[in-house]
C-alpha atoms as a PDB file:
ATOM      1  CA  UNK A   1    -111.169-232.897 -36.299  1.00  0.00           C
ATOM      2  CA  UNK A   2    -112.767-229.427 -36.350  1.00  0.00           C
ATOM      3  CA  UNK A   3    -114.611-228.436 -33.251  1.00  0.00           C
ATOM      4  CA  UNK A   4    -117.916-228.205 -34.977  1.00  0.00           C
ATOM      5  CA  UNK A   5    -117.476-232.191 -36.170  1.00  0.00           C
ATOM      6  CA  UNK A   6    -116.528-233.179 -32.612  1.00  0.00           C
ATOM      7  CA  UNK A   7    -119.478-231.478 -30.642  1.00  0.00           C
ATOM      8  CA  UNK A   8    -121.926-233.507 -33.760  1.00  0.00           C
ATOM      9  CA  UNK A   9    -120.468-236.404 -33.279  1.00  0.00           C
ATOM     10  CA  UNK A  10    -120.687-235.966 -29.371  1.00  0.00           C
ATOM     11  CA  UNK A  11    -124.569-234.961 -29.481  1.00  0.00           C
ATOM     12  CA  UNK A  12    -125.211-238.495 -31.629  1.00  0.00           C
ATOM     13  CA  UNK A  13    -123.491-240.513 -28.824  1.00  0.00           C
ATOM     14  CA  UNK A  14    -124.918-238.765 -26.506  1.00  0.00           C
ATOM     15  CA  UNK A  15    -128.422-239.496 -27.854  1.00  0.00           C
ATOM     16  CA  UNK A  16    -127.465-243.305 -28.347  1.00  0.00           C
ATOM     17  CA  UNK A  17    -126.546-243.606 -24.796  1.00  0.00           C
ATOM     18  CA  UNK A  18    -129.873-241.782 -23.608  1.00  0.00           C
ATOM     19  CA  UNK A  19    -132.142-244.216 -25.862  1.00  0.00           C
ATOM     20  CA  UNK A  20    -130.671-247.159 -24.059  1.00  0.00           C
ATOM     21  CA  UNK A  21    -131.670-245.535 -20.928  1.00  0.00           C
ATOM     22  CA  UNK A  22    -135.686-244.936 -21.429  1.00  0.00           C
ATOM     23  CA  UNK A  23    -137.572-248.018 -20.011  1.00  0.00           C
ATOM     24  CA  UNK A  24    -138.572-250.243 -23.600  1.00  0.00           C
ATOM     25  CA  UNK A  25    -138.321-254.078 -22.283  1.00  0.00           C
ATOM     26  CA  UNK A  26    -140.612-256.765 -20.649  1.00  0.00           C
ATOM     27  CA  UNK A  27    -143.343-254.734 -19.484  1.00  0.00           C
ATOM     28  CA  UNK A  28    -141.767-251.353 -20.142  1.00  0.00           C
ATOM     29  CA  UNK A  29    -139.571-252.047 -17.341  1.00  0.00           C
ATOM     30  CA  UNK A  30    -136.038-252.119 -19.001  1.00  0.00           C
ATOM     31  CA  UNK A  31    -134.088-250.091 -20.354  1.00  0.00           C
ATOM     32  CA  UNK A  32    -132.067-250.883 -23.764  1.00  0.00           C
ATOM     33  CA  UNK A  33    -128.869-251.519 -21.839  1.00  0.00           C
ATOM     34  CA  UNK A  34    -130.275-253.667 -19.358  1.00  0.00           C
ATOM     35  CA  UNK A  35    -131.782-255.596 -22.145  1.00  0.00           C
ATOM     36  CA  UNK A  36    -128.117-256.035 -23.478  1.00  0.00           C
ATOM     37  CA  UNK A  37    -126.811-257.196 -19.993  1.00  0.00           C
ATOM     38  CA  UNK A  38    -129.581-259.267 -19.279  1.00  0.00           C
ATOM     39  CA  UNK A  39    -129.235-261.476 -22.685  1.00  0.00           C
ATOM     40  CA  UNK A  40    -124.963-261.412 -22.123  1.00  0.00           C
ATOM     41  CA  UNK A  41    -125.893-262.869 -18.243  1.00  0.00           C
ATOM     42  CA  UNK A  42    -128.386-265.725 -20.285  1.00  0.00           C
ATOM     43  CA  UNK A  43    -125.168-266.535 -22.423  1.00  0.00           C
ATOM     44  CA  UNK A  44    -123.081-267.277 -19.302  1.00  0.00           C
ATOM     45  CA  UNK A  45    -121.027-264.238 -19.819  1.00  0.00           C
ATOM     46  CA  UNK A  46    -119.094-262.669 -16.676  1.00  0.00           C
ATOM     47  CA  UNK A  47    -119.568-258.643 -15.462  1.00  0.00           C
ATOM     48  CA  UNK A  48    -116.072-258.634 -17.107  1.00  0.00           C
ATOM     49  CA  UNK A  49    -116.951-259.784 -20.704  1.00  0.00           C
ATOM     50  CA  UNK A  50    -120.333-257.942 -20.498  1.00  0.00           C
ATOM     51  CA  UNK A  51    -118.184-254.945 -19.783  1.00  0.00           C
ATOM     52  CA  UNK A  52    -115.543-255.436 -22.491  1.00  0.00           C
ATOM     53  CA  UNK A  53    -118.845-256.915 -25.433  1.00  0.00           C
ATOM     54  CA  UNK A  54    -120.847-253.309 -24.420  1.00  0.00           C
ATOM     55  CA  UNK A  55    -117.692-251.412 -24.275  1.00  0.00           C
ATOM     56  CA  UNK A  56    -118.768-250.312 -20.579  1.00  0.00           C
ATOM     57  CA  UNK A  57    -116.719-250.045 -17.296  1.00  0.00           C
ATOM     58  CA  UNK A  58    -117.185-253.178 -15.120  1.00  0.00           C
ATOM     59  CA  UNK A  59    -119.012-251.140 -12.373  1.00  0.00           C
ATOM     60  CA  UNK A  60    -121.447-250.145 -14.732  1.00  0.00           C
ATOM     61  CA  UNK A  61    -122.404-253.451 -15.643  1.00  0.00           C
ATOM     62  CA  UNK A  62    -122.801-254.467 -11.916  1.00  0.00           C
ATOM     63  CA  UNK A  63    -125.179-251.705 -11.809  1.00  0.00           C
ATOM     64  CA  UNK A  64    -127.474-253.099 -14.330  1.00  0.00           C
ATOM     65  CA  UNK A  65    -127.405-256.372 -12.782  1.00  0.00           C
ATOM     66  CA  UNK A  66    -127.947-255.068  -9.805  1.00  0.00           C
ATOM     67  CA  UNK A  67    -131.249-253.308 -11.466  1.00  0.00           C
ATOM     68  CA  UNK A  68    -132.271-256.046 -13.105  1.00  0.00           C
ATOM     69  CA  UNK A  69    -132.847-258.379 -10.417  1.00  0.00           C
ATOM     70  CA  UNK A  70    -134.656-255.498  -8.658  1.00  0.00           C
ATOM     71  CA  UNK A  71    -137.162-254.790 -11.341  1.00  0.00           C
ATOM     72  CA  UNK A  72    -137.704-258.373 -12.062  1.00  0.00           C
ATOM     73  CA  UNK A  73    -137.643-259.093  -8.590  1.00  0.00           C
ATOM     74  CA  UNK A  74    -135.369-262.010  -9.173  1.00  0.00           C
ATOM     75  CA  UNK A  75    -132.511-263.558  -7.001  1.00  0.00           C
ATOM     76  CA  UNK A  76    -129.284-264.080  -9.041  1.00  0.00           C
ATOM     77  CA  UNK A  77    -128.009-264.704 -12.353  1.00  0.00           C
ATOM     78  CA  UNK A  78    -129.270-267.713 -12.683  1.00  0.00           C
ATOM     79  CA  UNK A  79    -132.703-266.753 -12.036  1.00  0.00           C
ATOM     80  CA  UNK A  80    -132.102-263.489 -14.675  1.00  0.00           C
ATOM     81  CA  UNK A  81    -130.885-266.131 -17.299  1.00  0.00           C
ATOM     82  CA  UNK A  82    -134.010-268.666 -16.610  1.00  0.00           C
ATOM     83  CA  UNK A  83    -136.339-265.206 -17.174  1.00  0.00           C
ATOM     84  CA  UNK A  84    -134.067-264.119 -20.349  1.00  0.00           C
ATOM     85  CA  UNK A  85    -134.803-267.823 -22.360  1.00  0.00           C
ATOM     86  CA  UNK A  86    -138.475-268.316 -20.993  1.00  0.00           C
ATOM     87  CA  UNK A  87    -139.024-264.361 -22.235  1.00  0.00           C
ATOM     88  CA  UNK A  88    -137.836-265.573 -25.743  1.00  0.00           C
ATOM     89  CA  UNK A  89    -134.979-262.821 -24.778  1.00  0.00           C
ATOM     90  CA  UNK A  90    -132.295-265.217 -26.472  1.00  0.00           C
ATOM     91  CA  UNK A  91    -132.488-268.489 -28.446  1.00  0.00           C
ATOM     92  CA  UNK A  92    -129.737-270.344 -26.766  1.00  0.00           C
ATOM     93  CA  UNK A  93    -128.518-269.358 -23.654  1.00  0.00           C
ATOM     94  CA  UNK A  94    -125.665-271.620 -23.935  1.00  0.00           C
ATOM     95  CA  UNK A  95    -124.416-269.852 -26.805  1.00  0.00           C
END
């Protein structure tokens, strides 16, 4: 891959990854990513699969959670999941 290709190719991830970071969600208070976690945590997914679905490292997705129940000034997961279905975040939380 030529050099030029690489460093495009970089600059369009790199703008991916900092759309998913700008505040969009419930309220304008989370980001794209967040959004991704919080619907995986409403389909009973571990930090583990959430990692491995959003190709992200494990600690990563702890930090999101971690963010999420801050913002939303919620308790646990189960809390986060109850908010995700009664925000219409997901259909079926089971799925």
């Amino acid at each position: 891959m030529s050099p030029l290709m690489a460093a495009k190719i970089l600059r369009e991830f790199s703008s991916l990854a900092d759309s998913r970071s700008e505040p969009v969600g419930p309220a304008g208070k989370l980001t794209l990513w967040e959004i991704e976690v919080l619907e995986l945590i409403a389909k009973r997914r571990t930090n583990r699969q959430i990692a491995d679905a959003l190709s992200l490292a494990e600690s990563t997705v702890k930090k999101h959670v971690r963010n999420i129940l801050a913002k939303l000034h919620l308790k646990n997961r189960a809390q986060a999941a109850a908010y995700t279905v009664r925000e219409g975040l997901v259909d079926d939380a089971a799925t």
